[in-house]
N, C-alpha and C. Protein backbone atom coordinates (compact mmCIF):
# COMPACT_ATOMS: atom_id res chain seq x y z
N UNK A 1 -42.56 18.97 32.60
CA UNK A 1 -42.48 20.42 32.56
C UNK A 1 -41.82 20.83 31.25
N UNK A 2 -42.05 21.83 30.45
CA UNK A 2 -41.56 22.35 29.24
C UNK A 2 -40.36 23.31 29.70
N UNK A 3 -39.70 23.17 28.85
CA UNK A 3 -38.19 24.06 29.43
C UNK A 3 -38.82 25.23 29.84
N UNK A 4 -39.46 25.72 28.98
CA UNK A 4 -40.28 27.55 28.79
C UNK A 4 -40.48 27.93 30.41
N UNK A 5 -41.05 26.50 30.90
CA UNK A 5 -41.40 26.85 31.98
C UNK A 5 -40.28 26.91 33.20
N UNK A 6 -39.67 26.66 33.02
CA UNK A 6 -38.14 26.21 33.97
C UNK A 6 -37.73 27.56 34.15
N UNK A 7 -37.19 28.04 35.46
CA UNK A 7 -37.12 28.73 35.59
C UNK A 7 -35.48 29.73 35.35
N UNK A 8 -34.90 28.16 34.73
CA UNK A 8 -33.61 28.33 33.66
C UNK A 8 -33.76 28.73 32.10
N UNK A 9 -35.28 29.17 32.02
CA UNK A 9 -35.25 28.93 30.78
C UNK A 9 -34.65 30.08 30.00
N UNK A 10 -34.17 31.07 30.78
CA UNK A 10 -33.31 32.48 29.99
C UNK A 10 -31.90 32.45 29.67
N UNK A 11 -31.58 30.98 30.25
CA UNK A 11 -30.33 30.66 30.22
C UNK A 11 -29.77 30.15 29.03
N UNK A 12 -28.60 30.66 28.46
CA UNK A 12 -28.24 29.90 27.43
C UNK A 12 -27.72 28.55 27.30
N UNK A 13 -27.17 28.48 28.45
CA UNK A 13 -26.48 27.20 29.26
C UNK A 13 -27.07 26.25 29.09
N UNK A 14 -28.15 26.54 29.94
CA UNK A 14 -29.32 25.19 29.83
C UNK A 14 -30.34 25.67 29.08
N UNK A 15 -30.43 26.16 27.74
CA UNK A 15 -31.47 26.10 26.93
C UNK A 15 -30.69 25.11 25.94
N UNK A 16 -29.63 25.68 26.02
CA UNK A 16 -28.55 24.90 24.63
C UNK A 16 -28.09 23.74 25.14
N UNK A 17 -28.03 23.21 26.30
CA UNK A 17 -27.66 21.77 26.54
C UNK A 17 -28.95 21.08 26.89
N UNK A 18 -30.50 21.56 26.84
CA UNK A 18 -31.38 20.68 26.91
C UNK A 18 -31.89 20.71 25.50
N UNK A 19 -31.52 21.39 24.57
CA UNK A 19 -31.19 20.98 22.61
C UNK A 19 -30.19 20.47 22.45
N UNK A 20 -29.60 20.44 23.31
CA UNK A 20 -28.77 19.21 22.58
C UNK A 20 -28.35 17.77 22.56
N UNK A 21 -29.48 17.37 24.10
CA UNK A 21 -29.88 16.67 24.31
C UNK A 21 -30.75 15.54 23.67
N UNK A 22 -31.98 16.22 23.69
CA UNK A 22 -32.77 16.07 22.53
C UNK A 22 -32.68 15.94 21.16
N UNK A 23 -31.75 17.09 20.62
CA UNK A 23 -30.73 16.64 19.54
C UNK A 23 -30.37 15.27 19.28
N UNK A 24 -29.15 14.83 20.42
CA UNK A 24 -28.35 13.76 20.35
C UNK A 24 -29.27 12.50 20.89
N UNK A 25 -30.35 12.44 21.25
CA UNK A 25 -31.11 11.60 21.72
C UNK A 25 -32.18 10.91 19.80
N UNK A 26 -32.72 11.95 19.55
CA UNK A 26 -32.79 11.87 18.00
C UNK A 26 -31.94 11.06 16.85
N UNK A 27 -30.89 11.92 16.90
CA UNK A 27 -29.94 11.38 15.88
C UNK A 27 -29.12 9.79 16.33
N UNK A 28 -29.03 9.58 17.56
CA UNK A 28 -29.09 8.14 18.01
C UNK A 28 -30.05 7.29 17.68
N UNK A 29 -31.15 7.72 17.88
CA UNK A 29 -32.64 7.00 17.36
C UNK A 29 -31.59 6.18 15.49
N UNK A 30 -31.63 7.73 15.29
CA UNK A 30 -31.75 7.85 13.20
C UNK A 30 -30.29 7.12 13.11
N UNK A 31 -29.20 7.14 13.91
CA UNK A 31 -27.75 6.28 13.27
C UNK A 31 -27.85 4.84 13.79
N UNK A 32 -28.70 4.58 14.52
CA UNK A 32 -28.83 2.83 14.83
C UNK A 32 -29.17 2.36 13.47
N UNK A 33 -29.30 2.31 12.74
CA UNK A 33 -29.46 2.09 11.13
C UNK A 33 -27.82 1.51 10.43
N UNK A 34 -27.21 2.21 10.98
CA UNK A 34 -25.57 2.03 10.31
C UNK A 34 -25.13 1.06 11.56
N UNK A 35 -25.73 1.09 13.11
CA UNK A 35 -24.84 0.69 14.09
C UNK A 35 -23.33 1.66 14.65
N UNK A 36 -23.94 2.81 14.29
CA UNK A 36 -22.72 4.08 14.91
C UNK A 36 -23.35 5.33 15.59
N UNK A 37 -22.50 5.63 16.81
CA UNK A 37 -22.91 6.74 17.33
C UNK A 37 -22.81 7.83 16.15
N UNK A 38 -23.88 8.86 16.50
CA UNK A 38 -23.49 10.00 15.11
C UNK A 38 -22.39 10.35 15.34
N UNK A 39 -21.24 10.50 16.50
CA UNK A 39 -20.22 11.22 16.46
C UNK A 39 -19.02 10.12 15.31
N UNK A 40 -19.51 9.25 15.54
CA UNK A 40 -18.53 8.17 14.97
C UNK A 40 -18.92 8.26 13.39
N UNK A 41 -20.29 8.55 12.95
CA UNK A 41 -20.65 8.64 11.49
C UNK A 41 -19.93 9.44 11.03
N UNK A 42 -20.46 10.95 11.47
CA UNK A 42 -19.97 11.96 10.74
C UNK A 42 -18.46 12.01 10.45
N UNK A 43 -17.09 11.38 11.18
CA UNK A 43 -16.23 11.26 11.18
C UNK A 43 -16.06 10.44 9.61
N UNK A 44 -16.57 9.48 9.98
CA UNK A 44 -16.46 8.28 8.82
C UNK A 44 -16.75 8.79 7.64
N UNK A 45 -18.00 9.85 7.67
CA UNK A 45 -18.21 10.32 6.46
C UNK A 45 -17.26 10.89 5.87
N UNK A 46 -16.79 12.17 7.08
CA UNK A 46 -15.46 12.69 6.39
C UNK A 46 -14.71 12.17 5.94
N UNK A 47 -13.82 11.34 6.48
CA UNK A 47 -12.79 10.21 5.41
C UNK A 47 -13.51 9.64 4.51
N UNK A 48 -14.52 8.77 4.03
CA UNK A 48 -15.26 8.69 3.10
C UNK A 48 -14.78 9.71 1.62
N UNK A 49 -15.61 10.83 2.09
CA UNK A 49 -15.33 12.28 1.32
C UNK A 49 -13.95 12.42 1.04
N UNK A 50 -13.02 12.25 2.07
CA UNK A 50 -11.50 12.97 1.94
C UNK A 50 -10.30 11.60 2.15
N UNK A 51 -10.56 10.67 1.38
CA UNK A 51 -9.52 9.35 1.95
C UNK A 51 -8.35 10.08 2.23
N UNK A 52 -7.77 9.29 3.61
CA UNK A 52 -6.54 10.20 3.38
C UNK A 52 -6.27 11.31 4.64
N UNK A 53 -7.63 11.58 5.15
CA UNK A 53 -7.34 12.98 5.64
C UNK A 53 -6.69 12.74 6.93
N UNK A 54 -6.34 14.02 7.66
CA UNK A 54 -5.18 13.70 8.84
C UNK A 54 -6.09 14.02 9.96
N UNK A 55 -5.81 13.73 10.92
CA UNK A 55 -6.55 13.61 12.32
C UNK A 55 -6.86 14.81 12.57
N UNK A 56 -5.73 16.00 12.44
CA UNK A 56 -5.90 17.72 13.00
C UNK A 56 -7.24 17.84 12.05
N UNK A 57 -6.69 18.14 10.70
CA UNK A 57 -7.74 18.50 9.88
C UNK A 57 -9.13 18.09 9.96
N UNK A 58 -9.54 16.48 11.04
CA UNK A 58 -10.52 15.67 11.29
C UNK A 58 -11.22 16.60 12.42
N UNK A 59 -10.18 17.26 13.04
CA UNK A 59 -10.52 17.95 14.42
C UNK A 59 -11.39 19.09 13.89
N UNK A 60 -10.78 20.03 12.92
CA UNK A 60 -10.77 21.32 12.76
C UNK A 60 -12.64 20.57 11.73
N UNK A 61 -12.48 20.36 11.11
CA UNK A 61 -13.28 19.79 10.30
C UNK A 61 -14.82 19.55 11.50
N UNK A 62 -14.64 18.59 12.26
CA UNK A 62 -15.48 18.05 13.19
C UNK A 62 -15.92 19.21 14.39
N UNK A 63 -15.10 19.75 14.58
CA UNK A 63 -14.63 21.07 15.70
C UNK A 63 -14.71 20.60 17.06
N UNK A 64 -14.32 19.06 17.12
CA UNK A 64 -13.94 18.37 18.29
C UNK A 64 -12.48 18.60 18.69
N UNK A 65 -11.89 18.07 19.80
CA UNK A 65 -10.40 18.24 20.15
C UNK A 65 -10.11 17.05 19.93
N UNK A 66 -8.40 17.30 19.76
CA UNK A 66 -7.59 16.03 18.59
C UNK A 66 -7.90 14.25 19.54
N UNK A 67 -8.18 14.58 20.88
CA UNK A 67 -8.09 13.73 21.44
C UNK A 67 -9.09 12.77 21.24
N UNK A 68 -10.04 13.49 21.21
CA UNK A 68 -11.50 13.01 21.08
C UNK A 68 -11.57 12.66 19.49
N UNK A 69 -10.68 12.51 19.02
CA UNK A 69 -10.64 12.27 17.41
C UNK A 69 -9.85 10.91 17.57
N UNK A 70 -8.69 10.86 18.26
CA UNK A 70 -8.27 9.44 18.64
C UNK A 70 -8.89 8.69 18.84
N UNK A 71 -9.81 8.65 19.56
CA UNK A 71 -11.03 7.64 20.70
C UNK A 71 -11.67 7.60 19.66
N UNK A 72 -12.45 8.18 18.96
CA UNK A 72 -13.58 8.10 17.50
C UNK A 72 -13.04 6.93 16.92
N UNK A 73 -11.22 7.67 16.12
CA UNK A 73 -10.62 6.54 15.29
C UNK A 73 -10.42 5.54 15.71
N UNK A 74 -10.32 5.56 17.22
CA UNK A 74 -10.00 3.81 17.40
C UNK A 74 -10.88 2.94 17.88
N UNK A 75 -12.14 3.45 17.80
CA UNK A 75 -13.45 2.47 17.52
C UNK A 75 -14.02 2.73 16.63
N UNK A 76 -13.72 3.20 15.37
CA UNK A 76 -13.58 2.66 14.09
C UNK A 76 -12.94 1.75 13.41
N UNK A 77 -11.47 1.86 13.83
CA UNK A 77 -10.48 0.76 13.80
C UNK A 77 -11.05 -0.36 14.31
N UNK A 78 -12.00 -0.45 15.52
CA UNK A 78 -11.93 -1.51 16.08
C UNK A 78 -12.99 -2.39 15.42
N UNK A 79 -14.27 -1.56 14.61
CA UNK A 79 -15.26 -1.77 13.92
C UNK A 79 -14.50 -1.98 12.35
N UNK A 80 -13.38 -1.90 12.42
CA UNK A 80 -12.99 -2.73 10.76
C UNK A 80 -13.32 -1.51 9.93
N UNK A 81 -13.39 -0.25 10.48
CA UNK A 81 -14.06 0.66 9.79
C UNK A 81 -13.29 1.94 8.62
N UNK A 82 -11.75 2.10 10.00
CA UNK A 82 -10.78 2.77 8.99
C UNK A 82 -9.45 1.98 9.29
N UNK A 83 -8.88 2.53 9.12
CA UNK A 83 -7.43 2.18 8.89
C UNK A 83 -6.49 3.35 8.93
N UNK A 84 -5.66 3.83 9.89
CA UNK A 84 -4.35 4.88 9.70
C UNK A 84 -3.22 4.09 9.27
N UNK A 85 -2.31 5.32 8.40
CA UNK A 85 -0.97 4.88 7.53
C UNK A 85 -0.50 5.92 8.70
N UNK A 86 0.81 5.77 8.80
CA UNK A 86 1.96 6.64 9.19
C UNK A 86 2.86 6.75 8.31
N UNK A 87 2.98 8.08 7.00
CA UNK A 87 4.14 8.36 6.67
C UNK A 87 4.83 9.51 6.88
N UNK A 88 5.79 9.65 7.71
CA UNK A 88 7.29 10.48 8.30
C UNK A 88 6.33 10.19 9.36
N UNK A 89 6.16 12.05 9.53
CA UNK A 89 5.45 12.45 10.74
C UNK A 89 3.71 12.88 10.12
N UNK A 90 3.02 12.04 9.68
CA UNK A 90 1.96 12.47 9.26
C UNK A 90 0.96 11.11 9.49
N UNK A 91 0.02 11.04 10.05
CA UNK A 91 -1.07 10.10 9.96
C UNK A 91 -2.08 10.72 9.17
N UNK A 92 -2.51 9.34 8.54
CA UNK A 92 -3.60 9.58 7.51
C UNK A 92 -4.37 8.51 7.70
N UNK A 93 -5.75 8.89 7.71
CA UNK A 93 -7.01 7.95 7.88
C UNK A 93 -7.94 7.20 6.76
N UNK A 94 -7.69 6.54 6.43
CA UNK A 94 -8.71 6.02 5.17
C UNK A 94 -9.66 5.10 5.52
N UNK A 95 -10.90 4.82 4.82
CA UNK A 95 -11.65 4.12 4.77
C UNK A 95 -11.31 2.64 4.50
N UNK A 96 -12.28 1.67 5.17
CA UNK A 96 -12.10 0.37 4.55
C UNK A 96 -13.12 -0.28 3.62
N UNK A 97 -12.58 -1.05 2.76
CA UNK A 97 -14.00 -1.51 1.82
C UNK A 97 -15.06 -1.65 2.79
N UNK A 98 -15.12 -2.13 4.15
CA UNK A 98 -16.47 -2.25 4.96
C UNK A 98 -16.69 -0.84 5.10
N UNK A 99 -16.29 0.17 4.90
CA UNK A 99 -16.55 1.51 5.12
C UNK A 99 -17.41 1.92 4.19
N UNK A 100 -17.15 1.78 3.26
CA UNK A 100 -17.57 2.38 1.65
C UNK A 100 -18.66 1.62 1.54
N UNK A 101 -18.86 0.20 1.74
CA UNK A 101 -20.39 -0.26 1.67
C UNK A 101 -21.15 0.45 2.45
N UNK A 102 -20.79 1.22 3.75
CA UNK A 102 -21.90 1.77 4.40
C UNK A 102 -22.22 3.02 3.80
N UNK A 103 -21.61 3.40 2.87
CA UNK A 103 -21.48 5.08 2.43
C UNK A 103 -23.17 5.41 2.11
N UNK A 104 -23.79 4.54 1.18
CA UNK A 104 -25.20 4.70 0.59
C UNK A 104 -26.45 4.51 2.21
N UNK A 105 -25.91 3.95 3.16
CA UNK A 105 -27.29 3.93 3.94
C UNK A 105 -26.75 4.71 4.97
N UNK A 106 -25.46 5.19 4.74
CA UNK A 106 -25.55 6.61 5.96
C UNK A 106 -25.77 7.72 5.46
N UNK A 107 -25.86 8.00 3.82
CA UNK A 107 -26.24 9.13 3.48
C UNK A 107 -27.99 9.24 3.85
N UNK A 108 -28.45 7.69 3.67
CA UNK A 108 -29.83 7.81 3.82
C UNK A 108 -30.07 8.48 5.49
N UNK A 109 -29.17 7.76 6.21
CA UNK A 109 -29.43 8.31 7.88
C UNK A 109 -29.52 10.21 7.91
N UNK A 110 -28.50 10.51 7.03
CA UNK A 110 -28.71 12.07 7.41
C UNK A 110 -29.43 12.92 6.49
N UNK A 111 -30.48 12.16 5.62
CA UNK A 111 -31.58 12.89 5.63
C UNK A 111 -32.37 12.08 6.13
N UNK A 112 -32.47 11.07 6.87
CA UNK A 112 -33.65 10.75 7.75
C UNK A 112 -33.38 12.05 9.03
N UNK A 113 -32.29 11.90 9.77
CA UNK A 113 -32.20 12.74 10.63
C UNK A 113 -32.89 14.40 9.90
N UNK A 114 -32.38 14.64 8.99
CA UNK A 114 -33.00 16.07 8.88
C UNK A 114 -34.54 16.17 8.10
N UNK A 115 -35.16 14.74 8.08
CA UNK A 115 -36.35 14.69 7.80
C UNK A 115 -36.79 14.83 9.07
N UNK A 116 -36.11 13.95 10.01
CA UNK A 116 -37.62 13.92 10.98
C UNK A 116 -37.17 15.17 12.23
N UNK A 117 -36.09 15.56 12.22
CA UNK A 117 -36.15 16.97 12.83
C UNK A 117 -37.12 18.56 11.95
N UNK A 118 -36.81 18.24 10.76
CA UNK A 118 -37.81 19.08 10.21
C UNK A 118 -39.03 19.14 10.36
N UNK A 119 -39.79 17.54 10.38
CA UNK A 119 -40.94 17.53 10.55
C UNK A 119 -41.29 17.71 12.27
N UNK A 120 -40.59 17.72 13.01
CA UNK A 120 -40.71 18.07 14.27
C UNK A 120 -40.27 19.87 14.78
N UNK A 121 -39.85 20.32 13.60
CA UNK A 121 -39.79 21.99 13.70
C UNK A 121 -40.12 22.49 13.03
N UNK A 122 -40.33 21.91 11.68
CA UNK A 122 -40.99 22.77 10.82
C UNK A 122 -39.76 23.10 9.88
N UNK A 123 -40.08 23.05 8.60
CA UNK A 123 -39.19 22.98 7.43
C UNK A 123 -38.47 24.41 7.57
N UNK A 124 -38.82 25.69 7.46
CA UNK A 124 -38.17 26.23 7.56
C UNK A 124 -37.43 26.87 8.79
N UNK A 125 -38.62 26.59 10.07
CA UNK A 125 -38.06 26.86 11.12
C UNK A 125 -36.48 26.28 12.10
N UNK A 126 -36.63 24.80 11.12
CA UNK A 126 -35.28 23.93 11.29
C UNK A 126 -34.27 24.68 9.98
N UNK A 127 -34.46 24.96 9.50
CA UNK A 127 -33.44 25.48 8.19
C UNK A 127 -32.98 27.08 8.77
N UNK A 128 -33.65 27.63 9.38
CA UNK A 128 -33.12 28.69 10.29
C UNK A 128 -32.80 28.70 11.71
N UNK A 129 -32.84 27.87 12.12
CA UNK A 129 -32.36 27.37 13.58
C UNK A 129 -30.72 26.53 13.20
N UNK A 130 -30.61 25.66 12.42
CA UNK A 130 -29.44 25.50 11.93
C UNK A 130 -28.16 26.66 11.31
N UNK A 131 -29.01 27.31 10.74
CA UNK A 131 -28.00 28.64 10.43
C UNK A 131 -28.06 29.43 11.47
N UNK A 132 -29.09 29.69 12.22
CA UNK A 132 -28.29 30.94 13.23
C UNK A 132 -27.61 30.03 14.66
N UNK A 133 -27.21 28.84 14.12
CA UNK A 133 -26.71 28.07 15.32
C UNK A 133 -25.18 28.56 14.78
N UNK A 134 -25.20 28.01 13.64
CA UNK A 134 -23.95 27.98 12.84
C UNK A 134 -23.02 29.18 13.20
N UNK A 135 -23.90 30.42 12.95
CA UNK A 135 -23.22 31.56 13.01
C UNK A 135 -22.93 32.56 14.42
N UNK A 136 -23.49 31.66 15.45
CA UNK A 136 -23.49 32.13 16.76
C UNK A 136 -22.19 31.32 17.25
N UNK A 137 -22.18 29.84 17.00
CA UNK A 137 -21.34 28.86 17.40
C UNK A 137 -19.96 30.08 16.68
N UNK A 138 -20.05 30.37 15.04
CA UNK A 138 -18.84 31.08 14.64
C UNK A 138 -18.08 32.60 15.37
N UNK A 139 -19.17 33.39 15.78
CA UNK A 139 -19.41 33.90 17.12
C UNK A 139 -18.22 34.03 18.28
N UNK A 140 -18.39 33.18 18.73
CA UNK A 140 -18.30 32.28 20.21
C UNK A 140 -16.72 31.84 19.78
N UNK A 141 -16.07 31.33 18.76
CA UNK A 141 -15.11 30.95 18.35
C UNK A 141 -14.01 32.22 18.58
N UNK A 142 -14.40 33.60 17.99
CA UNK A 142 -13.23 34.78 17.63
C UNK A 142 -13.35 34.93 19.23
């Protein structure tokens, strides 16, 4: 049955959690390439980008909760992937040389991911479905 047809389909609830489904069913396909859930990539990327950076800022950054940023980091840690310092009261996350070798074939993963979602929505129809996600999600925040 096509969502359209569901008789949930006016719902935002379940229009937006059966995209995001599909979504996350996708981008699992496209990060088995690195061997990481996307939630665990995109993290990695960030430190990548920001050596150094602190867990809140990982949160605010990710727009996950701090907790769920723990659990990320510590199956990264466990994958040899980052490494936290503690200095005073501040944790900081950095990359490990096994990190940084993956940097070049996870950039390739996220334009595979936004290749083959494009070609499954349509170039610009995915380039405007991403922005008015963006700005509804910003929305929903105030």
């Amino acid at each position: 049955m096509k969502i359209t047809d569901s008789r949930y389909a006016q719902c935002l609830y379940f229009t937006s959690s059966a995209l995001a489904r599909k979504v996350e069913k996708l981008a699992i396909q496209t990060w088995k390439a690195v061997d990481l859930p996307p939630s665990h990539a995109y993290l990695l990327m960030a430190v990548l980008d920001e050596p150094g950076m602190q867990p809140s800022a990982l949160a605010t950054e990710l727009h996950l909760q701090p907790s769920t940023i723990t659990r990320l980091m510590e199956k990264l840690e466990e994958k040899k992937l980052v490494i936290r310092t503690v200095e005073g009261k501040l944790t900081n996350v950095y990359p490990t040389p096994k990190a940084k070798e993956l940097r070049p074939k996870m950039h390739e993963c996220v334009q595979e991911f936004s290749t083959r979602y494009a070609g499954l929505l349509g170039e610009k129809e995915s380039a405007r479905l991403v922005h008015d996600i963006s700005k509804m999600v910003d929305k929903l925040d105030n």
